[in-house]
Protein backbone atom coordinates (compact mmCIF):
# COMPACT_ATOMS: atom_id res chain seq x y z
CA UNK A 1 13.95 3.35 -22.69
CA UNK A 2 14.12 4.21 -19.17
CA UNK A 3 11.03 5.65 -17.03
CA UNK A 4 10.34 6.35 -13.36
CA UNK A 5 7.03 4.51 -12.48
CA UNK A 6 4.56 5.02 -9.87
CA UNK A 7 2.26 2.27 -8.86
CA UNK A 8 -1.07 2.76 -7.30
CA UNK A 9 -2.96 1.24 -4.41
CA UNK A 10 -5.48 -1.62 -4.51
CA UNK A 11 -5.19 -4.14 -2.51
CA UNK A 12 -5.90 -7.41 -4.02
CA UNK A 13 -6.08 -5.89 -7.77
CA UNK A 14 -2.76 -5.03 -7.74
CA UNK A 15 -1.84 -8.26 -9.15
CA UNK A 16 -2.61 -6.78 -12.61
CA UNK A 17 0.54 -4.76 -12.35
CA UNK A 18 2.35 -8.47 -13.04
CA UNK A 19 0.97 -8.51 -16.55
CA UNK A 20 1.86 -4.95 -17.23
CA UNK A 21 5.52 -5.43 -16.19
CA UNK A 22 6.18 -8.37 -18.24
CA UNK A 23 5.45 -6.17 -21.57
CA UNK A 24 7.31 -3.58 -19.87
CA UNK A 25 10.16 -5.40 -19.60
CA UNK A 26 9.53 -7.36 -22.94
CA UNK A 27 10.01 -4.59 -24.80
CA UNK A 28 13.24 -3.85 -23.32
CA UNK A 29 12.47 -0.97 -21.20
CA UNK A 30 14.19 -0.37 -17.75
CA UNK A 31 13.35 1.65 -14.38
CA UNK A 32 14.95 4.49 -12.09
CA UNK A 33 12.94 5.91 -9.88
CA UNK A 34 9.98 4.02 -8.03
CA UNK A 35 7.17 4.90 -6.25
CA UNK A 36 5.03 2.66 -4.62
CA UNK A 37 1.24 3.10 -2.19
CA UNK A 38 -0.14 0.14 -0.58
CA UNK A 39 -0.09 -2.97 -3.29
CA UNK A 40 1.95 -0.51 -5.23
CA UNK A 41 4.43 -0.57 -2.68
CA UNK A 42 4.87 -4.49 -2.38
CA UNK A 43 5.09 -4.19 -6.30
CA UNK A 44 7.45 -1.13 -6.03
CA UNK A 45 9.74 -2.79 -3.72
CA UNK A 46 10.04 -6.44 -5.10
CA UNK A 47 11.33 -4.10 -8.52
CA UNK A 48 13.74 -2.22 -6.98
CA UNK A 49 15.13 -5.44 -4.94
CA UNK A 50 15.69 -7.23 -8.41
CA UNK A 51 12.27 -9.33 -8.82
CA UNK A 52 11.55 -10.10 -12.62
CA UNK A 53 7.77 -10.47 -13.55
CA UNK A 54 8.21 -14.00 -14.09
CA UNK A 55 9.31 -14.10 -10.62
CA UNK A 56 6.42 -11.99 -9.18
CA UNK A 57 4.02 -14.14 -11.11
CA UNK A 58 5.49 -17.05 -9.12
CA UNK A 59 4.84 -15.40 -5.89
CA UNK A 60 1.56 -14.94 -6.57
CA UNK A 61 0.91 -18.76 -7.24
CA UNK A 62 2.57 -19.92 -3.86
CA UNK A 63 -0.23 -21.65 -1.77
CA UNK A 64 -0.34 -22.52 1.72
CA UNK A 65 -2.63 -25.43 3.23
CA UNK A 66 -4.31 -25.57 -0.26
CA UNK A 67 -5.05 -21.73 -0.68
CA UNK A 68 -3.88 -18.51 -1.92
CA UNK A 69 -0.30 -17.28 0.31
CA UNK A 70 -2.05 -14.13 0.15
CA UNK A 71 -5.20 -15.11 2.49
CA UNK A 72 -3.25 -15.29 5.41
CA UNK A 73 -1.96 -11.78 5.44
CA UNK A 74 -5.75 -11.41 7.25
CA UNK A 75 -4.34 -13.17 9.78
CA UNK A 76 -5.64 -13.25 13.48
CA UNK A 77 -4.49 -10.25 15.66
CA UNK A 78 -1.60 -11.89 17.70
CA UNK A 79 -2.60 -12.09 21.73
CA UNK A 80 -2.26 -8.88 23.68
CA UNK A 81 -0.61 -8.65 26.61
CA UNK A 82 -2.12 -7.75 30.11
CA UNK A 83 -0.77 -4.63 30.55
CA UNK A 84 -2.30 -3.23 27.52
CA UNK A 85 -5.80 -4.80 28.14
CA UNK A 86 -5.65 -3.22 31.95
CA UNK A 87 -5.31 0.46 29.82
CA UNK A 88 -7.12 -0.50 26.95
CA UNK A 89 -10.28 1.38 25.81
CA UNK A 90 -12.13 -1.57 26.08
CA UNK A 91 -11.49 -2.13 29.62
CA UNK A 92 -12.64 1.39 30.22
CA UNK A 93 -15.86 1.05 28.35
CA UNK A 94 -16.91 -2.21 30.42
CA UNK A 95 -15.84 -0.02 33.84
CA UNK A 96 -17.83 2.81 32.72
CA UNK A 97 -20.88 0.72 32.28
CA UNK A 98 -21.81 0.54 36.25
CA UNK A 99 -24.40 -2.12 37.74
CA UNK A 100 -25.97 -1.04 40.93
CA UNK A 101 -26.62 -4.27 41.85
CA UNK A 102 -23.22 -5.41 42.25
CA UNK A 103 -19.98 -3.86 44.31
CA UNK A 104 -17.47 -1.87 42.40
CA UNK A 105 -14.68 -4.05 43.71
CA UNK A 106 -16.65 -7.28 42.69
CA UNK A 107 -17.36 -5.41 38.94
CA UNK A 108 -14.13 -3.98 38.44
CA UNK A 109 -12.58 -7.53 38.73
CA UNK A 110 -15.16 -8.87 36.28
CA UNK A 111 -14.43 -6.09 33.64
CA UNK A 112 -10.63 -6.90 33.99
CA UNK A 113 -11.62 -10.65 33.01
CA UNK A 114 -14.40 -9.52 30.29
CA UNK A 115 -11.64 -7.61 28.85
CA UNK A 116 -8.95 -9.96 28.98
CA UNK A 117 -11.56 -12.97 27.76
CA UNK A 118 -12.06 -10.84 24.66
CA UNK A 119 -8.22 -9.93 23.96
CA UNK A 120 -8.10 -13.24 24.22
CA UNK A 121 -9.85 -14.97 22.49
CA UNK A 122 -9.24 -15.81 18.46
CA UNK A 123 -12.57 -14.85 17.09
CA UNK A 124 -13.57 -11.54 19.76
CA UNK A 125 -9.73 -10.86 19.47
CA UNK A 126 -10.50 -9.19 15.74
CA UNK A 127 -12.97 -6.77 17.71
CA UNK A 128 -10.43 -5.68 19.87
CA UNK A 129 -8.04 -5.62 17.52
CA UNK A 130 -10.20 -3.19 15.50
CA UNK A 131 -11.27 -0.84 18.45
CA UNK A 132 -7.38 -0.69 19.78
CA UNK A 133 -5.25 -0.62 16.71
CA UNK A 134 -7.75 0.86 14.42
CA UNK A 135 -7.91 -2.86 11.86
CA UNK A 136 -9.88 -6.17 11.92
CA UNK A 137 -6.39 -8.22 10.85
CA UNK A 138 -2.76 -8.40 11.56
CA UNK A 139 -0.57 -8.81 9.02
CA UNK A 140 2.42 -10.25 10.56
CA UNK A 141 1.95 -13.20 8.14
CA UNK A 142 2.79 -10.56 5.67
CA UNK A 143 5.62 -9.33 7.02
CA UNK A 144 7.42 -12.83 7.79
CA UNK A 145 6.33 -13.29 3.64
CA UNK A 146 7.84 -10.36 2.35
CA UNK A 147 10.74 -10.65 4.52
CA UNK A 148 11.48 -14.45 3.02
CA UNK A 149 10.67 -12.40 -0.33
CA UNK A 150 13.33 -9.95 0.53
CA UNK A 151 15.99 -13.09 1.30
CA UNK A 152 15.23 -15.21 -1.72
CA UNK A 153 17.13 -15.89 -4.60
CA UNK A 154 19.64 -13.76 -6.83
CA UNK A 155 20.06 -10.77 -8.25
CA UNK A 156 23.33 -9.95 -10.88
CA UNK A 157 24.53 -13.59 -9.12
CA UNK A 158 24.57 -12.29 -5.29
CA UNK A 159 22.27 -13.76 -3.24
CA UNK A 160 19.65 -11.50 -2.05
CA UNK A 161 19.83 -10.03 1.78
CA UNK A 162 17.68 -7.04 1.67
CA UNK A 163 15.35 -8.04 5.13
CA UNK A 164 17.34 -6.62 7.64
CA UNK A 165 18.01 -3.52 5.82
CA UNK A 166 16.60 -0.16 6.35
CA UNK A 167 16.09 2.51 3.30
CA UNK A 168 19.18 3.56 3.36
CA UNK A 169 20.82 0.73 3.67
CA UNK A 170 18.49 -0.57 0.75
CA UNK A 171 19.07 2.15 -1.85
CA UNK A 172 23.15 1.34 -1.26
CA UNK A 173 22.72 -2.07 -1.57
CA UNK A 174 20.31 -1.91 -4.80
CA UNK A 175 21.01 1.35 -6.38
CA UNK A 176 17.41 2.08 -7.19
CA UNK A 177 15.47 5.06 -5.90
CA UNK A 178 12.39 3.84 -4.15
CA UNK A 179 9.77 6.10 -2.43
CA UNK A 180 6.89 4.98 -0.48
CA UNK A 181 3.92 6.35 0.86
CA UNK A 182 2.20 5.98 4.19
CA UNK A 183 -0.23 8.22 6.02
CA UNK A 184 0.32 10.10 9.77
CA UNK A 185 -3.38 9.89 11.10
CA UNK A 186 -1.57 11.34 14.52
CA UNK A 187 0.23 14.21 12.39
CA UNK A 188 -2.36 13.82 9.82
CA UNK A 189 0.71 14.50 6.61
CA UNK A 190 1.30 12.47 3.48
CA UNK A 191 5.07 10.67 4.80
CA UNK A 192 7.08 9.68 1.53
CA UNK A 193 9.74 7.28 2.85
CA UNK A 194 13.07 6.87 0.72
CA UNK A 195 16.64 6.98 2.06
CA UNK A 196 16.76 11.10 2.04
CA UNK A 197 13.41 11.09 4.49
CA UNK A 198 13.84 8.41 6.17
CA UNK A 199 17.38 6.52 6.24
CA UNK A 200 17.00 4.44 9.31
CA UNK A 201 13.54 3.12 8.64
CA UNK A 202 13.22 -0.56 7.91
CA UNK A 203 12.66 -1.28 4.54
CA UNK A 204 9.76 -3.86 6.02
CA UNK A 205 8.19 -1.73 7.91
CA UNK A 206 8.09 1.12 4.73
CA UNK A 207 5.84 -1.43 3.15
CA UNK A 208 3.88 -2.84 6.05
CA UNK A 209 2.78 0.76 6.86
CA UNK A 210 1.71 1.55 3.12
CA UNK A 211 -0.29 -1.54 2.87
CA UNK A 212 -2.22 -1.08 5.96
CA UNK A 213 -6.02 -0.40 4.84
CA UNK A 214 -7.48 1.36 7.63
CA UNK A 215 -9.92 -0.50 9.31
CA UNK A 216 -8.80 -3.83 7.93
CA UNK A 217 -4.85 -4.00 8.95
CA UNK A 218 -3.80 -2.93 11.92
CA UNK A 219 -2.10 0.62 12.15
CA UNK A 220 1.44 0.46 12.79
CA UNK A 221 2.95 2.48 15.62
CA UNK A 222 6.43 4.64 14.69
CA UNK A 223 9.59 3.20 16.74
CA UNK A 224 11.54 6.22 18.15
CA UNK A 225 14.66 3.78 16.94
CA UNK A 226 13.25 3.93 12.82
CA UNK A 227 14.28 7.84 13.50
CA UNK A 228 13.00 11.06 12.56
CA UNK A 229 10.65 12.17 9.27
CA UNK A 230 12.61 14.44 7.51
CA UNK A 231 13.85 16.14 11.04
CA UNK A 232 10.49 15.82 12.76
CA UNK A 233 9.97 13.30 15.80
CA UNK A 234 6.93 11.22 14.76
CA UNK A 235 7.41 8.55 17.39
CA UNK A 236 4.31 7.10 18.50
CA UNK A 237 2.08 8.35 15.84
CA UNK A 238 0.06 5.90 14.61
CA UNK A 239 1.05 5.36 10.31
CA UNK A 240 -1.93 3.74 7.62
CA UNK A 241 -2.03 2.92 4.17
CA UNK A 242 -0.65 5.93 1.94
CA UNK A 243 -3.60 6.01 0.16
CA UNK A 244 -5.40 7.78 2.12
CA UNK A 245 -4.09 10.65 1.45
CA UNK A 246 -2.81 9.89 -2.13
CA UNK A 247 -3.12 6.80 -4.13
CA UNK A 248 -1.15 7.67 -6.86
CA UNK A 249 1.42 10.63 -6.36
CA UNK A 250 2.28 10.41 -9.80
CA UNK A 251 3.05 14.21 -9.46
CA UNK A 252 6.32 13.51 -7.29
CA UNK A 253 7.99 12.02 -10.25
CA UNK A 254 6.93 14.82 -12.82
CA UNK A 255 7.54 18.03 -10.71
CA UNK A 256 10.49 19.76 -10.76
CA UNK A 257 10.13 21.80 -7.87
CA UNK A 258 13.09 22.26 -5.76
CA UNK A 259 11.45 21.45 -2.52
CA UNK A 260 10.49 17.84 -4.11
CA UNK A 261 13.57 17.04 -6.02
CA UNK A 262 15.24 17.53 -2.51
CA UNK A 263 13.18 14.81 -1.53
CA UNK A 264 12.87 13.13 -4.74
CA UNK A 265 16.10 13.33 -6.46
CA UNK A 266 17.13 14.76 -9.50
CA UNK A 267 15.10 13.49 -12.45
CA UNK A 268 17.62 11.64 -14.38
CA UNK A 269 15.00 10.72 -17.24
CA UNK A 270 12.54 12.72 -18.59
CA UNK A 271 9.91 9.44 -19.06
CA UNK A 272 6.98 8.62 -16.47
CA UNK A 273 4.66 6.11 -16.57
CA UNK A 274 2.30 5.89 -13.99
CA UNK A 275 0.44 2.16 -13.21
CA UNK A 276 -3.65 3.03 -12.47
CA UNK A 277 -6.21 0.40 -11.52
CA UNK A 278 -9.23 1.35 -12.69
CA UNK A 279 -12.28 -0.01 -11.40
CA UNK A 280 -14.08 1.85 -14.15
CA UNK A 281 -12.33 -0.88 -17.03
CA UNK A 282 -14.18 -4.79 -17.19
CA UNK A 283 -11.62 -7.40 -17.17
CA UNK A 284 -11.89 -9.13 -20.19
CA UNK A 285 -13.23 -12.71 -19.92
CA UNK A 286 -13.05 -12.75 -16.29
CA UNK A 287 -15.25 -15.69 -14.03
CA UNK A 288 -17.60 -14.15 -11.85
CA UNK A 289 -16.12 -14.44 -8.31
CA UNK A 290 -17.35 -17.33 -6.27
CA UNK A 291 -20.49 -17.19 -4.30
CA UNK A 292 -19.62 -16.27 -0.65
CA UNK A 293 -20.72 -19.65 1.77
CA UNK A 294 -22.47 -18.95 5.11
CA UNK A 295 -19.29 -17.79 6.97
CA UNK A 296 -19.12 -14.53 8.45
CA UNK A 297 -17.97 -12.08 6.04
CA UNK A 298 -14.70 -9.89 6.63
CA UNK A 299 -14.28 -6.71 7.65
CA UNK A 300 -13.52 -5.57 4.32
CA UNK A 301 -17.41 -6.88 3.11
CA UNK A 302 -19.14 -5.37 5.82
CA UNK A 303 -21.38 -1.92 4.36
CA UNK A 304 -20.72 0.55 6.92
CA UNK A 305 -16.65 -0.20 6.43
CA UNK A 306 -17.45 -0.28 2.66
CA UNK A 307 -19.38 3.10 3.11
CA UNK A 308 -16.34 4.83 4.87
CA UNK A 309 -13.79 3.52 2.61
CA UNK A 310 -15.62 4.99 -0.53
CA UNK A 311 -15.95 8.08 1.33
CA UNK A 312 -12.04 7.86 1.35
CA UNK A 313 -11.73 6.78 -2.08
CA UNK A 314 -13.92 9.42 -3.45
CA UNK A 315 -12.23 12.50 -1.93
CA UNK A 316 -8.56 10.68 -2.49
CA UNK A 317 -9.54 10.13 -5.97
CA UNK A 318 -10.74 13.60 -6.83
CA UNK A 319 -7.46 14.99 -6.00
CA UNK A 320 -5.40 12.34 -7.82
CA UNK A 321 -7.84 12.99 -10.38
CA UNK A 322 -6.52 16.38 -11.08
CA UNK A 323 -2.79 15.17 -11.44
CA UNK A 324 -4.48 12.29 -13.60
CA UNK A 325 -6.33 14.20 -16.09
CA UNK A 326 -3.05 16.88 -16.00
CA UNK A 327 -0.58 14.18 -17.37
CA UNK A 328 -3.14 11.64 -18.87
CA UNK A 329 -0.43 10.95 -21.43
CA UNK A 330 1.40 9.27 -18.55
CA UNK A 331 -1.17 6.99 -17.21
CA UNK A 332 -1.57 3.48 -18.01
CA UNK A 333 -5.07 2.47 -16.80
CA UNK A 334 -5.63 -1.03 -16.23
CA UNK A 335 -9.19 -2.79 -16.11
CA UNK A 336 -10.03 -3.88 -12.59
CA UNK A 337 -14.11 -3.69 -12.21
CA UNK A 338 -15.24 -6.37 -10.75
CA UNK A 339 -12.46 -7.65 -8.39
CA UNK A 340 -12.42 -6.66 -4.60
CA UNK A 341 -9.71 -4.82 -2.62
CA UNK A 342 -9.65 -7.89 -0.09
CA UNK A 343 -10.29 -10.50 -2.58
CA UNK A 344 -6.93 -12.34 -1.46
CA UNK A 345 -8.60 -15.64 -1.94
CA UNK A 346 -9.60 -15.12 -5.81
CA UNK A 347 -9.34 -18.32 -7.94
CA UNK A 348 -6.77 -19.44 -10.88
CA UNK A 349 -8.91 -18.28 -13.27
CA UNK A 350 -10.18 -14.82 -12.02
CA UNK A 351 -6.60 -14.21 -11.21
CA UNK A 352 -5.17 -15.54 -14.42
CA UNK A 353 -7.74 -12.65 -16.28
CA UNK A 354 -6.60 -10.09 -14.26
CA UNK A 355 -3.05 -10.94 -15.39
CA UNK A 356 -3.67 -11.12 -18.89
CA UNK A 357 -5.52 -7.74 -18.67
CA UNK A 358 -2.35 -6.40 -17.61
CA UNK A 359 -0.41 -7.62 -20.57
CA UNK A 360 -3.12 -6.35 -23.16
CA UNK A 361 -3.42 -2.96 -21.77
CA UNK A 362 0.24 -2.72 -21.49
CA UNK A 363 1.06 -3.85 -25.23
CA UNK A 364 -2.10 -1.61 -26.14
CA UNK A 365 -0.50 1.27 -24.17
CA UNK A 366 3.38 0.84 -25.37
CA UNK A 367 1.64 0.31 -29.47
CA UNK A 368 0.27 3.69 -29.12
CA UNK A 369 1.53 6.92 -30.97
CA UNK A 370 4.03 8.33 -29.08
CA UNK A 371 2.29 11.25 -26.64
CA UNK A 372 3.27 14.97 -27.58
CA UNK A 373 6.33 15.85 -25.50
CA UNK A 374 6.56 19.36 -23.51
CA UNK A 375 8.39 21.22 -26.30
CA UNK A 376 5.36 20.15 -28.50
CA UNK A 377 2.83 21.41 -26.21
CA UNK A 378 1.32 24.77 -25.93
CA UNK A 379 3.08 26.96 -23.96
CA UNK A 380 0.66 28.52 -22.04
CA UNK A 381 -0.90 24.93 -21.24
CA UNK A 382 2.45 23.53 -20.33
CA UNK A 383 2.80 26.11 -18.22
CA UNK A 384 -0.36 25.76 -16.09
CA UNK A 385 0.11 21.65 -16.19
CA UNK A 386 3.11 22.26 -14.23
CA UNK A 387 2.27 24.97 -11.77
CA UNK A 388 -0.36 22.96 -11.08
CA UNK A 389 1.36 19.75 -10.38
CA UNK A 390 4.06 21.21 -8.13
CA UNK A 391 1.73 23.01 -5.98
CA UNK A 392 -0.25 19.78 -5.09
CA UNK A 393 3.25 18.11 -4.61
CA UNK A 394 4.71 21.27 -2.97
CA UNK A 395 1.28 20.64 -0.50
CA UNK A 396 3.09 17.00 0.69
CA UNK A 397 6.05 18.02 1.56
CA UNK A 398 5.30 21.62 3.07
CA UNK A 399 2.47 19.66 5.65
């Protein structure tokens, strides 16, 4: 049977889609149209470029120096250059801040070194990564990754050259309809980038920007060369992490509103399944994560960050929560409590769990009886599902 699938955000968790996929694609089903937020995305993408499960499941047990591939995508902001340091808002904090006691011209020149001293160097370099581009890391480690993911191996016998390509040029190359999600905290709109909205946009940078956590990654910066949103010059805005607006726009693939089958595309299958981790679920026999050492925690640890990022979650949540009680029938939930959004670093075992979870709740969810379909639903319920669900997706795309 064939289904378009959305797949949520969650950082680190999202490795329990693996699991699900591989009963997915066990019991013989196939994919058309994908949507993808944040870990969703990387998930979303590696699909639609050809990656089996048992392929993604090797990806996630590639090490580097001994550890997890994945810790490095908190990798140290890269140096900044002077020019951006001399108009920085760190350089114009420390020149604000006036001693009496010594000469501008003297103080000036020691704020420009301050400054550069902490641009500069690796450790104080996070800080002024997070007060300039809005996020603790940089994840260029991840891009160079999922570009070599992007380049590696077959698919149907031709050797994979997706890195290079933008969404356009992707969809052509693949066939499959892929949609991600990334949030315009200039604009402040939902974007949904696929080759209708954004053709020139590289298929890289699609999933860089709806993986980028605010407050951990840095915030990517549009290129007037990716082109236009739908017609409307975002250059320069500054794009996060799709979930911030919406973790799981599951109601993209089940309206059939004009305005978002413009965007969207024709449904070509009535079937969608929509991938939700839910922290709510224990993970069956899963090892209690490691005790943390005496290192400095990350960003992602810290309370006040945690504090704003539930505030997110929470009002994110309620609206998905809408759509997700709307087309329950649609929505595979799989068990996450426990792990951590940033928890990169988790062992064989915890991560092995998490996998398994994913099978179980998958072959649990496929084993159930088959969920009433519209024609079998009351009318008048039908009918308010549905208005419902194209309004909040009619509230994207009108923004």
């Amino acid at each position: 049977m064939k289904y378009d699938l959305v797949f949520e955000g969650g950082g680190a968790k999202g490795i329990v889609f693996v699991g699900a996929m591989e009963v997915f694609a066990a019991h013989n089903h196939t994919f058309d149209r994908l949507i993808g937020t944040s870990a969703g995305a990387i998930t979303a993408t590696l699909l639609a470029a050809g990656y089996t499960p048992a392929e993604m499941l090797a990806a996630l047990n590639e090490r580097q120096d001994g550890k997890p591939v994945f810790t490095t995508f908190m990798g140290t902001p890269l140096p900044f250059d002077k020019e951006h340091v001399a108009n920085s808002a760190t350089r114009n904090l420390l020149h604000r801040i006036n001693n009496p006691a010594i000469p501008d011209f003297v103080e000036n020149r020691m704020d420009d070194k301050l400054a550069e001293a902490i641009a500069d160097n690796e450790k104080t370099r996070h800080f002024y990564s997070f007060v300039e581009r809005g996020g603790w890391y940089s994840a260029h480690h991840f891009v160079d990754w999922l570009r070599t993911k992007l380049d590696a191996g077959t698919v149907n016998g031709q050797p994979r050259r997706y890195s290079e390509m933008n969404m356009a040029q992707f969809f052509a190359a693949t066939g499959h309809e892929l949609t991600l999600t990334g949030s315009d905290i200039t604009g402040g709109r939902l974007l949904i980038f696929n080759h209708r909205t954004t053709p020139t946009l590289p298929i890289v940078w699609a999933v860089r920007m709806s993986m980028s956590v605010p407050l951990l990654w840095q915030e990517v910066i549009w290129l007037a060369e990716w082109g236009a949103y739908r017609g409307i010059d975002i250059s320069d805005h500054a794009i996060v992490d799709g979930g911030l607006l919406s973790n799981f726009p599951i109601e993209l693939l089940v309206s059939e509103d004009a305005l978002v089958t413009a965007v969207m595309g024709e449904k070509r299958s009535q079937n969608v399944m929509g991938f939700l981790i839910d922290e709510q679920i224990p993970v069956p026999n899963a090892p209690p994560a490691p005790a943390k050492g005496t290192e400095l925690p990350n960003i992602g640890e810290l309370r006040s960050v945690q504090r704003i990022q539930n505030l997110v979650e929470t009002v994110t949540r309620a609206r998905d929560k809408m759509v997700i009680d709307a087309v329950s029938d649609l929505v595979v939930h799989l068990p996450a409590k426990g792990y951590g959004t940033t928890e990169f670093d988790m062992d064989d075992a915890r991560r092995a769990a998490l996998v398994t979870a994913g099978r179980n709740t998958m072959t649990a969810y496929l084993a159930r009886p088959v969920a009433p379909q519209p024609k079998d639903i009351d009318f008048e319920e039908w009918e308010r599902v549905t208005t419902q669900v194209n309004q909040i997706a009619q509230g994207y795309l009108e923004q």
